[in-house]
Protein backbone atom coordinates (compact mmCIF):
# COMPACT_ATOMS: atom_id res chain seq x y z
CA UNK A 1 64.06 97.88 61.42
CA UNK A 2 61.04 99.66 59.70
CA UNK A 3 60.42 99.86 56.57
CA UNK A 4 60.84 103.82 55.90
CA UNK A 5 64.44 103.11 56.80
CA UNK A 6 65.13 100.98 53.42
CA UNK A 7 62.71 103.39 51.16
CA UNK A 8 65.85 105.44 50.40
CA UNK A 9 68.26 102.78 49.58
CA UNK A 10 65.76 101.30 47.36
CA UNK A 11 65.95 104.35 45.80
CA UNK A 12 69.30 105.33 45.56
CA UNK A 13 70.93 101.22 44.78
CA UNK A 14 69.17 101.75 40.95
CA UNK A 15 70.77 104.97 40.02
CA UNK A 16 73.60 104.09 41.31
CA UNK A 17 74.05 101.02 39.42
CA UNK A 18 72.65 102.88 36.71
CA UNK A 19 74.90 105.52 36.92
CA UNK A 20 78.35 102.62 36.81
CA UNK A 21 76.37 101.13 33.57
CA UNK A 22 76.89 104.51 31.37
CA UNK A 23 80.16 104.27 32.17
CA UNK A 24 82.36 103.45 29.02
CA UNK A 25 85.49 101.43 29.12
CA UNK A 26 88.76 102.81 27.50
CA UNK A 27 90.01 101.65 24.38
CA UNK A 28 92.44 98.53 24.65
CA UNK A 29 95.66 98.94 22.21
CA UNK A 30 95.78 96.14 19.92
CA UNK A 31 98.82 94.18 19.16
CA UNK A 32 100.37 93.72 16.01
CA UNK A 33 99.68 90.30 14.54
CA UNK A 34 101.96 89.07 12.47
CA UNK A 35 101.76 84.94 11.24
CA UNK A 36 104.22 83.45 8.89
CA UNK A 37 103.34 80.35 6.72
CA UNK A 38 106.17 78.28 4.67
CA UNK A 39 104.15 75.99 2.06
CA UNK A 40 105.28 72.60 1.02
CA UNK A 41 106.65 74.33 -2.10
CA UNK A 42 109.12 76.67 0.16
CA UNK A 43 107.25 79.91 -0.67
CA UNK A 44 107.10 81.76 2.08
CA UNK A 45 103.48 83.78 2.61
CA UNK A 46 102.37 86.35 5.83
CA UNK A 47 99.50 87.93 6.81
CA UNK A 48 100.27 90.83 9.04
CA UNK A 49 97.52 93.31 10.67
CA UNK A 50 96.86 96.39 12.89
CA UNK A 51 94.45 96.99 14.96
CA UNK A 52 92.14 99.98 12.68
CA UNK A 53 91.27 101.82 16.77
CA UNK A 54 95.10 102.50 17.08
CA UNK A 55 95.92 104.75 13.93
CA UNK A 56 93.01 107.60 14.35
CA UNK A 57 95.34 109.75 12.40
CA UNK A 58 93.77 113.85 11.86
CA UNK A 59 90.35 111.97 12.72
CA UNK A 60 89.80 114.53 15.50
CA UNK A 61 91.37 117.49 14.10
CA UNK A 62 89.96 120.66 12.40
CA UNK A 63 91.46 120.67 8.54
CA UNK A 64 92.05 124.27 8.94
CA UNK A 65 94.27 124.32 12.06
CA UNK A 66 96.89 121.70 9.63
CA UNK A 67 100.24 123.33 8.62
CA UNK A 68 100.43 124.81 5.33
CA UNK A 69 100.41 128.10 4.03
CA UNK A 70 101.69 129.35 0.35
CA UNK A 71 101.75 126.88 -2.76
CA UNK A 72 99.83 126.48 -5.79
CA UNK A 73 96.02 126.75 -5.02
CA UNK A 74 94.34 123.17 -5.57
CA UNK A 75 93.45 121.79 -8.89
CA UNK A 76 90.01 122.13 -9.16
CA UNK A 77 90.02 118.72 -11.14
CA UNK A 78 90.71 116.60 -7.90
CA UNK A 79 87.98 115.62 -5.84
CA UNK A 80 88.25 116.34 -2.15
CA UNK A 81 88.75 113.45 0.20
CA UNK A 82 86.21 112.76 2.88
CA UNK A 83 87.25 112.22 6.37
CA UNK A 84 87.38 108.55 6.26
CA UNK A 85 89.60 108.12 3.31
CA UNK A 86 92.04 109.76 4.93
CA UNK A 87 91.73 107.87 8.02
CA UNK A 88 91.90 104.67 5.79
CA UNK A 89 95.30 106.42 4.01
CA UNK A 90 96.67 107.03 6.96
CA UNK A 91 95.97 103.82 8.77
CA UNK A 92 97.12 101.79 5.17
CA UNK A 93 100.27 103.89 6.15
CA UNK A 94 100.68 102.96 8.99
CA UNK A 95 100.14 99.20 8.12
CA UNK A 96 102.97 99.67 5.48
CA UNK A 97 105.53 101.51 7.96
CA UNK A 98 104.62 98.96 10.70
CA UNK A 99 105.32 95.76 8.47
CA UNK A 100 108.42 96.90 7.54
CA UNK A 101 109.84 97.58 10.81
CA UNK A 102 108.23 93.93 11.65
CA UNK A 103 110.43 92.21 8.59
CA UNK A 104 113.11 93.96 9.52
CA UNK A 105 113.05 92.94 12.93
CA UNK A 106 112.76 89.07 12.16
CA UNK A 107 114.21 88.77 8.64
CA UNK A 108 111.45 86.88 7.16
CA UNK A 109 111.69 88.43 4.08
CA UNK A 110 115.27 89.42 3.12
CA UNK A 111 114.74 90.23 -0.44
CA UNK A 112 111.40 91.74 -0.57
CA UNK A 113 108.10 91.07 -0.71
CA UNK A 114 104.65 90.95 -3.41
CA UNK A 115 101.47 92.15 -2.12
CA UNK A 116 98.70 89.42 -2.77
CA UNK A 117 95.62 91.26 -0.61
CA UNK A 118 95.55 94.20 1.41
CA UNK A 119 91.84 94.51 3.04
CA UNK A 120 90.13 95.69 6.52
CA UNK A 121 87.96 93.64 9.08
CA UNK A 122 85.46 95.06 11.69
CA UNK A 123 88.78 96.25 13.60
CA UNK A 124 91.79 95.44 12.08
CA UNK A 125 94.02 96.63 8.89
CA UNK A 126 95.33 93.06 6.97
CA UNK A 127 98.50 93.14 4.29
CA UNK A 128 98.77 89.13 2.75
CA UNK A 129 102.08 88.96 1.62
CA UNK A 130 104.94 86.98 -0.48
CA UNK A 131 108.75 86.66 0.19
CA UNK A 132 110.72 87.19 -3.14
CA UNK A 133 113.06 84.43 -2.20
CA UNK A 134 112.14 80.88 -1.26
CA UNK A 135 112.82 79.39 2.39
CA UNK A 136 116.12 78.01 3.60
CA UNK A 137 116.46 75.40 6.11
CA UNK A 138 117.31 77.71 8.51
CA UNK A 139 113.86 79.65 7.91
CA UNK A 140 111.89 76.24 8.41
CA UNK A 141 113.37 75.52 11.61
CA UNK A 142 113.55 79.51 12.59
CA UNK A 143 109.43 80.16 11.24
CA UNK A 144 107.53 76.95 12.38
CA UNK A 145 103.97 76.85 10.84
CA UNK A 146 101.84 77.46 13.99
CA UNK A 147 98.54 78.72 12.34
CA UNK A 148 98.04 78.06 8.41
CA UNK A 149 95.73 80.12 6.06
């Protein structure tokens, strides 16, 4: 073989791989994490988070295609909201909706719960949490302390 027969792959193999290297990967969904802790003291504390990619809320819509129509005109005393506290309303929202469904669906707190901390990481929503009512047996055996915080 000569060598004028590899001057075009030489060429091509870069922009090629060049080309697969722009390339950007989709968006994984995050699952919900949700980690019970029952202290020595039978309080029972969670810490429950989304993933802050999944709830992009209005993030890519214009505000003037957005129902609405008649109604009072805005008071001119409220300040407008920017684009990402709205996104951070609507993903808080979603963190809300999405822990109850998540008590609901295991029972860990029957009567309630007290906010201690709600707070964002690099990519995830956090709500730390407080049952009303103290554990029972059956929660101990039922919510075994695999990770404490």
């Amino acid at each position: 073989m000569t060598m004028k027969k590899f001057i075009p792959l030489a060429v091509l193999l870069p922009m090629v791989l060049s080309a697969c290297a722009g390339k950007h990967r989709p968006e994984t969904k995050q699952s919900d994490m949700f980690v019970t802790n029952i202290k020595y003291t039978n309080d029972k504390v969670f810490n429950f988070s989304i993933g802050s990619n999944q709830e992009k809320g209005d993030r890519g819509k214009n505000k003037s295609q957005r129902g609405g129509g008649g109604g009072p005109p805005p008071d001119r005393n409220n300040s407008r909201k920017t684009d990402s506290e709205d996104t951070n309303e609507n993903s808080l929202n979603a963190l809300y909706s999405r822990l109850e469904l998540k008590l609901n669906e295991t029972g860990y707190c029957r009567e309630g719960y007290v906010e201690i901390d709600t707070y964002e990481s690099e990519n995830r929503f956090h709500i730390l949490g407080k049952c009303n009512e103290s554990a029972t047996p059956e929660d101990k055996s039922r919510f075994v302390n695999d990770f404490g915080y």
